[in-house]
Each structure stands twice: as structure tokens, then as C-alpha cells.
Protein backbone atom coordinates (compact mmCIF):
# COMPACT_ATOMS: atom_id res chain seq x y z
CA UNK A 1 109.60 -7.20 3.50
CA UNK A 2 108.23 -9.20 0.43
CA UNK A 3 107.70 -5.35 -1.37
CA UNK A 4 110.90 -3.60 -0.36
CA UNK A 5 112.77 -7.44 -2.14
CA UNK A 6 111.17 -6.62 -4.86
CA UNK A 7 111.69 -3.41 -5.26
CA UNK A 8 115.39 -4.56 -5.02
CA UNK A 9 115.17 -7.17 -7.48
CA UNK A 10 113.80 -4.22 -10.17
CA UNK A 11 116.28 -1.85 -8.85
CA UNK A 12 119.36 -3.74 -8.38
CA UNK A 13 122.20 -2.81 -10.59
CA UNK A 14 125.31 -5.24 -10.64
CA UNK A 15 128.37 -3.70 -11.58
CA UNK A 16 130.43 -7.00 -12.51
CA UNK A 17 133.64 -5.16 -13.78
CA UNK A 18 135.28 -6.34 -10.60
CA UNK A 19 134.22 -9.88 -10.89
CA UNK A 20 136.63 -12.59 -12.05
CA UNK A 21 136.15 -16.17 -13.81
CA UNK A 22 136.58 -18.70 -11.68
CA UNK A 23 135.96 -22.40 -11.56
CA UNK A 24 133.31 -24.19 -9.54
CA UNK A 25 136.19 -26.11 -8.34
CA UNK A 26 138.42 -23.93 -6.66
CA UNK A 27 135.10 -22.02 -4.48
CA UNK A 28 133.86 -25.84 -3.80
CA UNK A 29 135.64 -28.59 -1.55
CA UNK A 30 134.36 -32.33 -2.57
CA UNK A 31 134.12 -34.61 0.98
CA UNK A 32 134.21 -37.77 0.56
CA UNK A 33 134.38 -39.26 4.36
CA UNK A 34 133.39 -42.31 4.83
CA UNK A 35 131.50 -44.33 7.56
CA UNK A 36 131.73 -47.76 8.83
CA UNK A 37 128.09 -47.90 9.72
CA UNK A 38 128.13 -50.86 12.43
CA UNK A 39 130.74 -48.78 13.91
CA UNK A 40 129.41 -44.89 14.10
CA UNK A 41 127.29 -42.87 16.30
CA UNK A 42 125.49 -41.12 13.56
CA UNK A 43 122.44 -42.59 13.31
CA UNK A 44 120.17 -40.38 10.15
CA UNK A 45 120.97 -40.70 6.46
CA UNK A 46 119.60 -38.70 3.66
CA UNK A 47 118.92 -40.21 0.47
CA UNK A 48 117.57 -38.70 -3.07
CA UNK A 49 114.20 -38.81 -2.02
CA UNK A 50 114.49 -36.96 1.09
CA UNK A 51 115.63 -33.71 -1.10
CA UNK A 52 112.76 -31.55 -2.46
CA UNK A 53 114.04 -30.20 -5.87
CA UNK A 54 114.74 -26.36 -5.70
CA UNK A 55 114.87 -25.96 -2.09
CA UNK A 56 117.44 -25.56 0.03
CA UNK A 57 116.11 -27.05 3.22
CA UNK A 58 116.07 -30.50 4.17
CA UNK A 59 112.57 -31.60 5.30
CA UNK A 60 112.66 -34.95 6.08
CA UNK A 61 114.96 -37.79 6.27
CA UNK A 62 115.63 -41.54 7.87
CA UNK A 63 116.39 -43.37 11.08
CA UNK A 64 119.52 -45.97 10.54
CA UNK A 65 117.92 -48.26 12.95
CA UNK A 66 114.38 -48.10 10.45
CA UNK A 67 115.65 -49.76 7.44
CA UNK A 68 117.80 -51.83 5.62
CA UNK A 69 120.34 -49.19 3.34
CA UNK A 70 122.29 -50.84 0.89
CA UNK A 71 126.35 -50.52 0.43
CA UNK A 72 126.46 -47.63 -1.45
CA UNK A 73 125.38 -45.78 1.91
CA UNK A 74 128.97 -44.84 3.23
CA UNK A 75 129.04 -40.88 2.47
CA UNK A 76 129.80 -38.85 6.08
CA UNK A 77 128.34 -35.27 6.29
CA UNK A 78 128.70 -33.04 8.17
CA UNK A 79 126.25 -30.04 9.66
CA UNK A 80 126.42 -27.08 7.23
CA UNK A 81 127.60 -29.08 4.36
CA UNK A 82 125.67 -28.99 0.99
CA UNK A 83 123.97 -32.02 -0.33
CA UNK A 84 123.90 -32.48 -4.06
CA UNK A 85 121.63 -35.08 -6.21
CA UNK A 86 124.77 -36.27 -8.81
CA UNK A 87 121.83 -38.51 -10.63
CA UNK A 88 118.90 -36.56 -12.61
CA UNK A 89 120.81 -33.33 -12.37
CA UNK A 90 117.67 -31.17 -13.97
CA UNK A 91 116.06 -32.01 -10.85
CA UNK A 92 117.90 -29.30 -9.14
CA UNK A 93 118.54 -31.34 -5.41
CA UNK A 94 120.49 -28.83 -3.61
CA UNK A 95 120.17 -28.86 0.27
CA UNK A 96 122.13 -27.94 3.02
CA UNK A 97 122.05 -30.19 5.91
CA UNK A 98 121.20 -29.58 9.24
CA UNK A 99 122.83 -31.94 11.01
CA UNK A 100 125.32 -34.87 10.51
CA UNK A 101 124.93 -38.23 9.08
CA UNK A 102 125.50 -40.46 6.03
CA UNK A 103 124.33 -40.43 2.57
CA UNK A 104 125.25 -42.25 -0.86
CA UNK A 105 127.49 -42.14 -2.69
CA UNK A 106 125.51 -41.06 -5.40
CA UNK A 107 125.46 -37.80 -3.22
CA UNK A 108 127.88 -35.08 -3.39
CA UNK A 109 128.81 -33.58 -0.55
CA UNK A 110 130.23 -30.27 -0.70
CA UNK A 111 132.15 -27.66 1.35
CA UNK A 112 133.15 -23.95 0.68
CA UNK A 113 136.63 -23.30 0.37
CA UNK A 114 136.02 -20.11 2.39
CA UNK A 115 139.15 -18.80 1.44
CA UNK A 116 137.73 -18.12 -2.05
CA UNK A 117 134.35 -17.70 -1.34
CA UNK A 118 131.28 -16.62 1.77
CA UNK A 119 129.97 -20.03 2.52
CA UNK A 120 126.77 -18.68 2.47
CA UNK A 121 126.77 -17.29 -1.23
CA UNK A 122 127.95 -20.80 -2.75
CA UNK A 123 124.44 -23.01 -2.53
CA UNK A 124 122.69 -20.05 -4.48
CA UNK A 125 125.57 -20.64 -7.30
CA UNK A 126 124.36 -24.51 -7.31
CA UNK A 127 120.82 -23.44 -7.65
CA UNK A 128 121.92 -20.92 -10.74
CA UNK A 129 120.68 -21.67 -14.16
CA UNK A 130 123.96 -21.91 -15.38
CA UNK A 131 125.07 -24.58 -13.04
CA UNK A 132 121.99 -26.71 -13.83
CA UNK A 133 122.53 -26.31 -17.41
CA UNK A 134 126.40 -27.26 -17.03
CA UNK A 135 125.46 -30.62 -15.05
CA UNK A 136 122.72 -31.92 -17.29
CA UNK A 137 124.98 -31.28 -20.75
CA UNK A 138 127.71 -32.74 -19.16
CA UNK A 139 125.60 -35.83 -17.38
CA UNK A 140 126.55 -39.53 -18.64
CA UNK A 141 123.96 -42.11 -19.11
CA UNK A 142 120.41 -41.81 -20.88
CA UNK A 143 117.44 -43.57 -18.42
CA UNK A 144 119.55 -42.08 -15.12
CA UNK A 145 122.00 -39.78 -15.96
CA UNK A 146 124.42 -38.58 -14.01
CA UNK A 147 127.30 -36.02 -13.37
CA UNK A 148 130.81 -36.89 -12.62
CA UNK A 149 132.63 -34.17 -9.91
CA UNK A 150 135.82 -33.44 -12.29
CA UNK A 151 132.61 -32.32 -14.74
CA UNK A 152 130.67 -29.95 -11.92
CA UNK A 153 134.26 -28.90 -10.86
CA UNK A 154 135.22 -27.41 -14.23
CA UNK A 155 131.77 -25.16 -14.63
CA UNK A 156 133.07 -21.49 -14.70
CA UNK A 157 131.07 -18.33 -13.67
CA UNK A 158 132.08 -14.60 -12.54
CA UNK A 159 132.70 -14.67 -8.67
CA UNK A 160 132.28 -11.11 -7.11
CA UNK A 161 134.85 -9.87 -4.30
CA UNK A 162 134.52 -10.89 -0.77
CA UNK A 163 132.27 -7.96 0.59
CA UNK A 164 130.03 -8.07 -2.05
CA UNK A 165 130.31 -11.98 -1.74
CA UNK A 166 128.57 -11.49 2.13
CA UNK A 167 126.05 -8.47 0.59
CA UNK A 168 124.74 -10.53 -2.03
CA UNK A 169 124.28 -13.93 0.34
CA UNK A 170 122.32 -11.06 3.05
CA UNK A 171 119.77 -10.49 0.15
CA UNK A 172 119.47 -13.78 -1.04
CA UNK A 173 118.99 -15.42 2.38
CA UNK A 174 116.18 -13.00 2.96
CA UNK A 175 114.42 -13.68 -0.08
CA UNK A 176 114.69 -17.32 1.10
CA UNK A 177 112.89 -16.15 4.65
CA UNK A 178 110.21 -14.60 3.22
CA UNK A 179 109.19 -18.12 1.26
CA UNK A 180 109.66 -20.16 4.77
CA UNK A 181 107.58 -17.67 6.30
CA UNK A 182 104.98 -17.95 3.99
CA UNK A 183 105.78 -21.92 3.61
CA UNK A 184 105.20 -22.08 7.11
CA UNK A 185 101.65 -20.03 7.52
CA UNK A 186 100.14 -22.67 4.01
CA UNK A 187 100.93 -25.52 6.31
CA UNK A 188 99.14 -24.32 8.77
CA UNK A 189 96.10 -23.58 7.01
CA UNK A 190 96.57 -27.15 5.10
CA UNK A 191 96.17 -28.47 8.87
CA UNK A 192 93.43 -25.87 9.58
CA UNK A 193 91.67 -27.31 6.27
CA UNK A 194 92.32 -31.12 7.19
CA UNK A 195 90.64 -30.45 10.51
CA UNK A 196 87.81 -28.51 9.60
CA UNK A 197 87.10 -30.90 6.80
CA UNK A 198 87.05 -34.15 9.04
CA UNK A 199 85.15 -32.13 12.11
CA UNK A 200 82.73 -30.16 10.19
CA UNK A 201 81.55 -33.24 7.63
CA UNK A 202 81.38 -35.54 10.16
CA UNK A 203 78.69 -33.26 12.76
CA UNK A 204 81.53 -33.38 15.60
CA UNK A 205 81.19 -29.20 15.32
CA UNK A 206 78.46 -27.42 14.56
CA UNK A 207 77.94 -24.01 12.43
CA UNK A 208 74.71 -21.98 13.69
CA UNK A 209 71.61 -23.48 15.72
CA UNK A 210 70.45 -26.46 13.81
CA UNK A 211 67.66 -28.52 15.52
CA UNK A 212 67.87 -30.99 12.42
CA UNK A 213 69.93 -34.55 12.73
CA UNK A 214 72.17 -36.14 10.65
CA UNK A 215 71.21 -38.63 7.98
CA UNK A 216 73.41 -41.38 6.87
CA UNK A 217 72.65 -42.21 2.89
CA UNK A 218 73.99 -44.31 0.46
CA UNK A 219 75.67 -42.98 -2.66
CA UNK A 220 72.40 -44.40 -4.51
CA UNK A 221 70.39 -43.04 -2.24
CA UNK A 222 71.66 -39.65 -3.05
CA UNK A 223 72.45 -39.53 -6.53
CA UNK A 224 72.17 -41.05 -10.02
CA UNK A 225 75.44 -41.05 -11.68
CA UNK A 226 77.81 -42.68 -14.47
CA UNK A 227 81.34 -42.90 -15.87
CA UNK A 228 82.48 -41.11 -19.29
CA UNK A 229 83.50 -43.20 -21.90
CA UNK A 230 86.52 -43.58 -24.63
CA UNK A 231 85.13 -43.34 -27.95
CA UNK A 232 86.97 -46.02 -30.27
CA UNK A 233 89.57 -45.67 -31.73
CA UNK A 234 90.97 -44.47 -28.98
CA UNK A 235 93.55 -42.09 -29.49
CA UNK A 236 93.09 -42.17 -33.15
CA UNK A 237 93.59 -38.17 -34.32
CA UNK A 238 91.30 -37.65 -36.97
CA UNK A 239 88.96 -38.15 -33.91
CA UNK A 240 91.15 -36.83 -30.86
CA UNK A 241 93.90 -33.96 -32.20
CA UNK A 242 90.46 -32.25 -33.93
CA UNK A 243 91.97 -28.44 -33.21
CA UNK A 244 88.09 -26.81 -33.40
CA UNK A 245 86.78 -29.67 -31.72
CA UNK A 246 85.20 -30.13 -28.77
CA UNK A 247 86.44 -30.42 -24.97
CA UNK A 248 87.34 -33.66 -23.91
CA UNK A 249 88.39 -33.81 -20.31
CA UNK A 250 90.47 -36.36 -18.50
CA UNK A 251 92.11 -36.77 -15.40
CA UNK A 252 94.70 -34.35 -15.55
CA UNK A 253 92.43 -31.75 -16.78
CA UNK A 254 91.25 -31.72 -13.52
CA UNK A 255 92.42 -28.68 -11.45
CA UNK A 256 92.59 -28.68 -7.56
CA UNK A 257 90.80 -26.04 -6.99
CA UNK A 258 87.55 -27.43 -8.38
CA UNK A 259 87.53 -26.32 -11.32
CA UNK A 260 88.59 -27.22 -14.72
CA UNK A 261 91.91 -25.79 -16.75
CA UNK A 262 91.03 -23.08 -19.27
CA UNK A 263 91.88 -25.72 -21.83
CA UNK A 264 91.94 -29.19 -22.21
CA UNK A 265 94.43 -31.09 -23.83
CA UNK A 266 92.32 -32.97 -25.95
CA UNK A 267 89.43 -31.95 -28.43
CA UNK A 268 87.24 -34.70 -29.98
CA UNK A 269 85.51 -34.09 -33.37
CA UNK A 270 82.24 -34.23 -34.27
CA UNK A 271 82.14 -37.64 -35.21
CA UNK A 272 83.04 -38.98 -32.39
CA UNK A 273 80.48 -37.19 -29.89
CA UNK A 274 77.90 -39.72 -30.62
CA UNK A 275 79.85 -41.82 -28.80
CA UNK A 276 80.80 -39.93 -26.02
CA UNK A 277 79.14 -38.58 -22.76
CA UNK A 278 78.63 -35.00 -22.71
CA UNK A 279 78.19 -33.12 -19.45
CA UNK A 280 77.07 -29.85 -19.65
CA UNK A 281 78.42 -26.02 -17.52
CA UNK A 282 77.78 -26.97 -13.76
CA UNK A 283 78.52 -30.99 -13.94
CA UNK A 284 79.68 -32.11 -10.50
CA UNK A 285 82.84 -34.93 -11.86
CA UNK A 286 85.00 -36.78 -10.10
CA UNK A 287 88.23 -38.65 -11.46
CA UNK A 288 87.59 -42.59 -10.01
CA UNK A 289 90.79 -43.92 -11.69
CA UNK A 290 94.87 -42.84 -11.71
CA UNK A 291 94.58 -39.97 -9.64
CA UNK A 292 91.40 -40.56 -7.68
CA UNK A 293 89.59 -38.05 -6.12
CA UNK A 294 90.11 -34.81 -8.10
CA UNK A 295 86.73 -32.66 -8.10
CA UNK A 296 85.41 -29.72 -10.10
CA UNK A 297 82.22 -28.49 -11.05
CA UNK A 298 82.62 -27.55 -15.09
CA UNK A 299 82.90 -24.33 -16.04
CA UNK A 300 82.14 -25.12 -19.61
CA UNK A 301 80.22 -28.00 -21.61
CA UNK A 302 82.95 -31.00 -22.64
CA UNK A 303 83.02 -34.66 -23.34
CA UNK A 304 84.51 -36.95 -20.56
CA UNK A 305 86.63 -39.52 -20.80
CA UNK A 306 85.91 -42.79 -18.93
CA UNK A 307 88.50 -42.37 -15.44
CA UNK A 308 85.49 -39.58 -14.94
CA UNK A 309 82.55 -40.43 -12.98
CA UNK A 310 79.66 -38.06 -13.68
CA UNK A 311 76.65 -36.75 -11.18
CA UNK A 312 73.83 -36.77 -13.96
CA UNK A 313 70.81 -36.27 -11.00
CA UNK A 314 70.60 -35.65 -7.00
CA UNK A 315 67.29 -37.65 -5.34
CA UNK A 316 67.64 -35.11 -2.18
CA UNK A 317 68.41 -31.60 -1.66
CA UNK A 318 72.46 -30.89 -1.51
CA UNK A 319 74.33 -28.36 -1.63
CA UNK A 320 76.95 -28.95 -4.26
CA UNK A 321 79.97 -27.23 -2.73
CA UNK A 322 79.00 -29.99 0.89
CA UNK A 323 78.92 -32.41 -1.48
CA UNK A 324 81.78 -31.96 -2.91
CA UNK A 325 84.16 -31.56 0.10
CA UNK A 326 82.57 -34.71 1.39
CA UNK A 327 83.12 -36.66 -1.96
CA UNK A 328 87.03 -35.76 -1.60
CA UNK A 329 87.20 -36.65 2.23
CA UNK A 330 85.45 -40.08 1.27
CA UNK A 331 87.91 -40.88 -2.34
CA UNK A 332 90.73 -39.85 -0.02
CA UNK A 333 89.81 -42.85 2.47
CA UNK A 334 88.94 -44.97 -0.44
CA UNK A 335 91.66 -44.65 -2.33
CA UNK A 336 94.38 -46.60 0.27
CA UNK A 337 92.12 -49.91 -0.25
CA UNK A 338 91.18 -49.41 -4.01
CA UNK A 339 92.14 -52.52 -6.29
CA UNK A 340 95.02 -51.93 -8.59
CA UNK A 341 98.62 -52.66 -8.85
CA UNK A 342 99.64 -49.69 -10.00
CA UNK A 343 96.49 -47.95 -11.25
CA UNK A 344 93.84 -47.35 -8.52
CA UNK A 345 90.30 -47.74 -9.27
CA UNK A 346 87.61 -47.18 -7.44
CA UNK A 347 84.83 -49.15 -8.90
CA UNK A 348 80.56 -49.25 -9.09
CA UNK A 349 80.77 -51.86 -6.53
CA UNK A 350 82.93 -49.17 -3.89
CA UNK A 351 80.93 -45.94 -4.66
CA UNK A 352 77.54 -48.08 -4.03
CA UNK A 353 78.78 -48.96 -0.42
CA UNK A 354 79.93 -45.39 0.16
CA UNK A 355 78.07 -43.71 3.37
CA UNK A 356 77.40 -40.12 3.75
CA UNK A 357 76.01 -38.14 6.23
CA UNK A 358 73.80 -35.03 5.27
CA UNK A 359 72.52 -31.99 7.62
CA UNK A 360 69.85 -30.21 6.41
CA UNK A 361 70.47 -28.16 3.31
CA UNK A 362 71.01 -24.97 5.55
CA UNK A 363 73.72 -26.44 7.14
CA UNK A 364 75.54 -28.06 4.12
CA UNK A 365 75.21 -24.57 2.60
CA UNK A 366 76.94 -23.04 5.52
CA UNK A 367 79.75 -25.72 5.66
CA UNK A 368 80.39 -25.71 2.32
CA UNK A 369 80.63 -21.42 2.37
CA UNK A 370 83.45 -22.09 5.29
CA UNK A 371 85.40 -24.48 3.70
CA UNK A 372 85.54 -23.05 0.48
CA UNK A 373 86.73 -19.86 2.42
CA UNK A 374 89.98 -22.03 3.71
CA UNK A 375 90.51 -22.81 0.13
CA UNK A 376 90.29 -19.56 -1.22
CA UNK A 377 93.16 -18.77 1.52
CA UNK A 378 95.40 -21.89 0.44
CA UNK A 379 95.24 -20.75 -3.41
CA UNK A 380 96.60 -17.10 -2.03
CA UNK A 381 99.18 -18.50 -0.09
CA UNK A 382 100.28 -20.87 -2.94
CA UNK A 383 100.38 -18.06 -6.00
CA UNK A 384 102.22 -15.88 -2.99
CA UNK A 385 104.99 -18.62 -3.17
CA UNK A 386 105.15 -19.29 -6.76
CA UNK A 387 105.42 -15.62 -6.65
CA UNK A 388 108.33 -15.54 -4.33
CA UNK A 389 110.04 -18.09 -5.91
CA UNK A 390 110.14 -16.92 -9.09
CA UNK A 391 111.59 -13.79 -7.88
CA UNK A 392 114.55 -15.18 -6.11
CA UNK A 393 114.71 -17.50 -9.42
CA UNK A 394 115.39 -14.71 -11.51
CA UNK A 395 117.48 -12.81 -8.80
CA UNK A 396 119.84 -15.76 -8.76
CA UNK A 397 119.92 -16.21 -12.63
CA UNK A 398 120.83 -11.82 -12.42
CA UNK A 399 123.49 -12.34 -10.35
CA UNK A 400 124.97 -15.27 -11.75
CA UNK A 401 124.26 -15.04 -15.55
């Protein structure tokens, strides 16, 4: 199906000379219901963080009975109705809801006027480029800005006549099928992956017809390693913004797939490597601070800043790919009791108590080839998406620019 859409989205030719301005107002019916909630039997509400930004499906939600809501909770919707972040509008929160219950009312909710329009058409005209760019210019407020309805209500665009209205929504809501379908097949392989990873680095299954036992080691028993380090002045650019300087990684240059990105965002001059911890093509890192846990082996030489803790030597034979699936599994685990308000560290004093267990270098090899397969299956399901997504993106945008 995925081929034959986009052979559509190449092919499609609108013809718009029927089409007619029309406001966003008269296709779009504000609701603004409200709830006593000691006196109701709805008993879910939706709130900003509950909507994923551009996706139409509400994913999770919470129990009335759960938590304390404050006053501003007294918005009613209803099944089918669309949901619409009025705060942050460049976030793009546009769901429909899938069943009834109360929201904010910092939430729009928002009903067809199906005498003007298919019902089904008008949450793809929310998700439009033009709509977005109409909420955000016309959003009040600078540190949380948001969009008043008699602003939303006055954004104009070309609606199309009825029957093309219901042809248009047909193609669109297939598009959107094709990304659940493939949303739905990444999480199972994320749960494949999560299982695999705790059963196969923990001995509770096997690969092949290994007489060898498990041994538990200590991080120091396994490896000698060591933290990068900020060369002062920190942040200073004759030292940092150095445009033919060297690569100097930190966290977020840190891929999840292992590896590094192509570039970093920071290059370090020559006078400031004497200073600085160079880790040559084939490094095993891990970041220890911000966003702990997040692994690659280098693809090129670089400098490292000092969230970066660096395997330098390993005292017994392992298999780096194991190693490094083991390392995330562990940082994962560490990471809920690391010190740290709001910056998580994990320091020399937690990596020394870490535990691992090691098979036999056979083994680890083995483990490390399957898991590394899963991966190589999530990172084609992912680009899939992005792919999918960017082609209803610009189908939208063709239909409604």
C-alpha cells in the first residue's frame, strides 16, 4: 500500500478552480461544555501532556480518581471530537479523542460543522502548515504563548466541494494506516528488544551449546577506564568555535544507534588538545552525566568532553558489541537512583560497584551478533516512519497550501 500512496502523492494533480475561501470558523464548531466533576460519570481527562505533537491519536491519558486536577479542569468532550493544545501552538497537539471525558480549559475542543465540511477531512486542515503558522503568529504571550479561538477561527484556506471533501479524507486516512501499521510492528520489536536484552544478558536463555558458566565481575575487574575532561576556559571560542579544529564530542553527539553523528557540534583547536583526552577510531564511550547511558563505539578520532566516560583497556576477553548492550541495560537501572536534582550523575563510586556477568567470549560474540540484529530492524522501522510521515506531511501541505 505504502508504494501505490506514493505513487499518488507524485501523481496527484489538484484542480482547485472549484475550491472556495472559507474561514476556519464556519467548517469548525468551538464546545465549550462544562463538567461539575463531583457530580459526573466521566471519569478520564486528557491534559497537554497526554497529546503527542503531530499525531492524531490519543495514546495515553488519566484516571479522575488518580490525581488531584486543578480548577481549570472543567472542559466536557465528547467521543470523536478534536482536541487542540491552545498553549505552545508550534507544538502541533492535534488529537481526536476516543472516548469522552474532561480536559482544560486551556484545551480546545472542536466539532465539524458537517454541514460545511466531511468531519473526517477537518483534523488534517489543523495539522496543515498553514494552520500552524496562523496560530503561532497570532499566539499572545512570550514564555507560554497562546492562541485565542476568535484568532484560530479567522484563519482562511480553500475548502474543496463535498465529494472531493470525502475523496481527499479516504487518502489521507490511509496514509495515516500505513504509519499505525508500521507504529504498531516498532513496538513490538522495542518489546522483542527489551526482552531479549534482559533474558539473553542475564544467562536465563541460552544461544548454542555452551558448557562454560557465568562469571560475575566488577567493573574494575573488567576494565580500566576514565572520564573526558573540559579544557579551561570552557566555552571560550578561540578554543571551542575553531572551524578546522578537531572533534570534540559531548553528550548529544551521541547517536542511539551506537555510533557517533557525522559531525560534532563542537571543534577544539590545537591549543587546547593538551588539555584534553583524546580517544582514538574504535573507543567504547559512554555518556555518565545528563543523558546517561548513551553508547557508541567512535567512528573517528575526537576529544571528549567530561559527561563521557572512556574504556581506555579491557583486563579479560569481551566482545565489545556484549559489552556494550550490557553497559546500557546496567546505566538504564542506574540511572533511577543516580544523585542529582536535576542532572543525573552516575559517579566513580557507582560504576566501581557495578556487577556484570560474562559467558565465554563465544557466547558474548553470539549475543551481541543477535541483538545488534534487533537493532538493525528498529532503525528500518524508524526511517520507514520518518519516511511515511514526511509523505503525508507534504501531502497535507499539497492539498492545503
Amino acid at each position: 500500500m505504502k508504494g501505490l500512496l506514493e505513487k499518488i502523492s507524485e501523481e496527484l494533480q489538484i484542480d482547485k478552480s472549484q475550491w472556495i475561501p472559507t474561514k476556519f470558523g464556519d467548517v469548525a464548531i468551538q464546545q465549550k461544555g462544562k463538567i461539575d466533576r463531583d457530580n459526573t460519570d466521566l471519569t478520564r481527562y486528557v491534559q497537554g501532556g497526554h497529546m503527542n505533537s503531530e499525531d492524531l491519536h490519543l495514546r495515553s491519558w488519566g484516571e479522575l480518581k488518580d490525581e488531584y486536577l486543578g480548577p481549570a479542569f472543567i472542559r466536557r468532550f465528547d467521543e470523536g471530537d478534536i482536541l487542540y493544545g491552545s498553549r505552545r501552538t508550534y507544538l502541533r497537539k492535534v488529537v481526536i479523542a476516543p472516548f469522552s471525558g474532561i480536559t482544560s480549559n486551556t484545551t480546545f475542543v472542536i466539532r465539524a460543522n458537517e454541514k460545511n465540511i466531511d468531519k473526517q477531512l477537518l483534523p488534517f486542515i489543523m495539522m496543515s502548515e498553514g494552520f500552524t503558522e496562523n496560530s503561532v503568529r497570532n499566539s499572545k504571550g512570550s514564555v507560554n504563548p497562546y492562541i485565542n479561538w476568535k484568532d484560530i477561527a479567522k484563519y482562511e484556506f480553500f475548502l474543496p466541494p463535498k465529494d472531493q471533501q470525502a475523496q481527499l479524507a479516504e487518502l489521507l486516512w490511509a496514509m495515516n494506516e500505513v504509519i499505525e501499521t508500521e507504529k504498531e510492528v516498532l513496538d513490538k520489536t522495542e518489546k522483542s528488544r527489551s526482552f531479549f536484552i534482559k533474558e539473553l544478558l542475564t544467562g536465563s536463555i541460552r544461544l548454542g551449546d555452551f558448557d562454560d558458566s557465568w562469571q560475575k565481575y566488577s567493573m574494575d575487574e573488567l576494565a580500566k577506564y576514565r572520564r573526558g575532561s573540559f579544557p579551561q576556559p570552557y566555552g571560550s571560542k578561540e578554543w571551542y568555535d575553531d572551524v578546522n579544529g578537531s572533534a570534540f564530542v559531548q553528550v548529544y553527539d551521541i547517536d542511539y544507534d551506537l555510533k557517533l553523528k557525522k559531525d560534532t557540534k563542537s571543534k577544539i583547536s590545537d591549543k587546547a588538545k593538551p588539555m584534553s583526552v583524546f580517544v582514538p577510531k574504535g573507543t567504547l564511550i559512554i555518556s555518565i552525566q545528563g543523558s546517561i547511558g548513551r553508547v557508541a563505539i567512535t567512528q573517528y578520532d575526537a576529544y571528549v568532553d567530561r559527561t563521557i566516560l572512556i574504556f581506555q583497556e579491557f583486563l579479560k576477553e569481551i566482545d565489545l558489541k556484549y559489552f556494550t548492550y550490557t553497559l546500557q541495560r546496567i546505566f538504564k537501572i542506574a540511572e533511577k537512583t543516580a544523585p542529582g536534582a536535576t542532572i543525573k550523575t552516575i559517579t566513580k563510586e557507582t560504576l566501581s560497584s557495578f556487577e556484570i556477568n560474562l559467558p565465554c567470549f563465544e557466547e558474548q560474540k553470539l549475543i551481541g551478533e543477535r541483538l545488534t540484529l534487533l537493532d538493525q530492524a528498529l532503525f528500518q522501522i524508524k526511517a520507514k516512519i520518518e519516511t511515511s510521515q514526511s509523505l503525508q506531511k507534504s501531502l497535507i501541505n499539497q492539498i492545503f497550501l
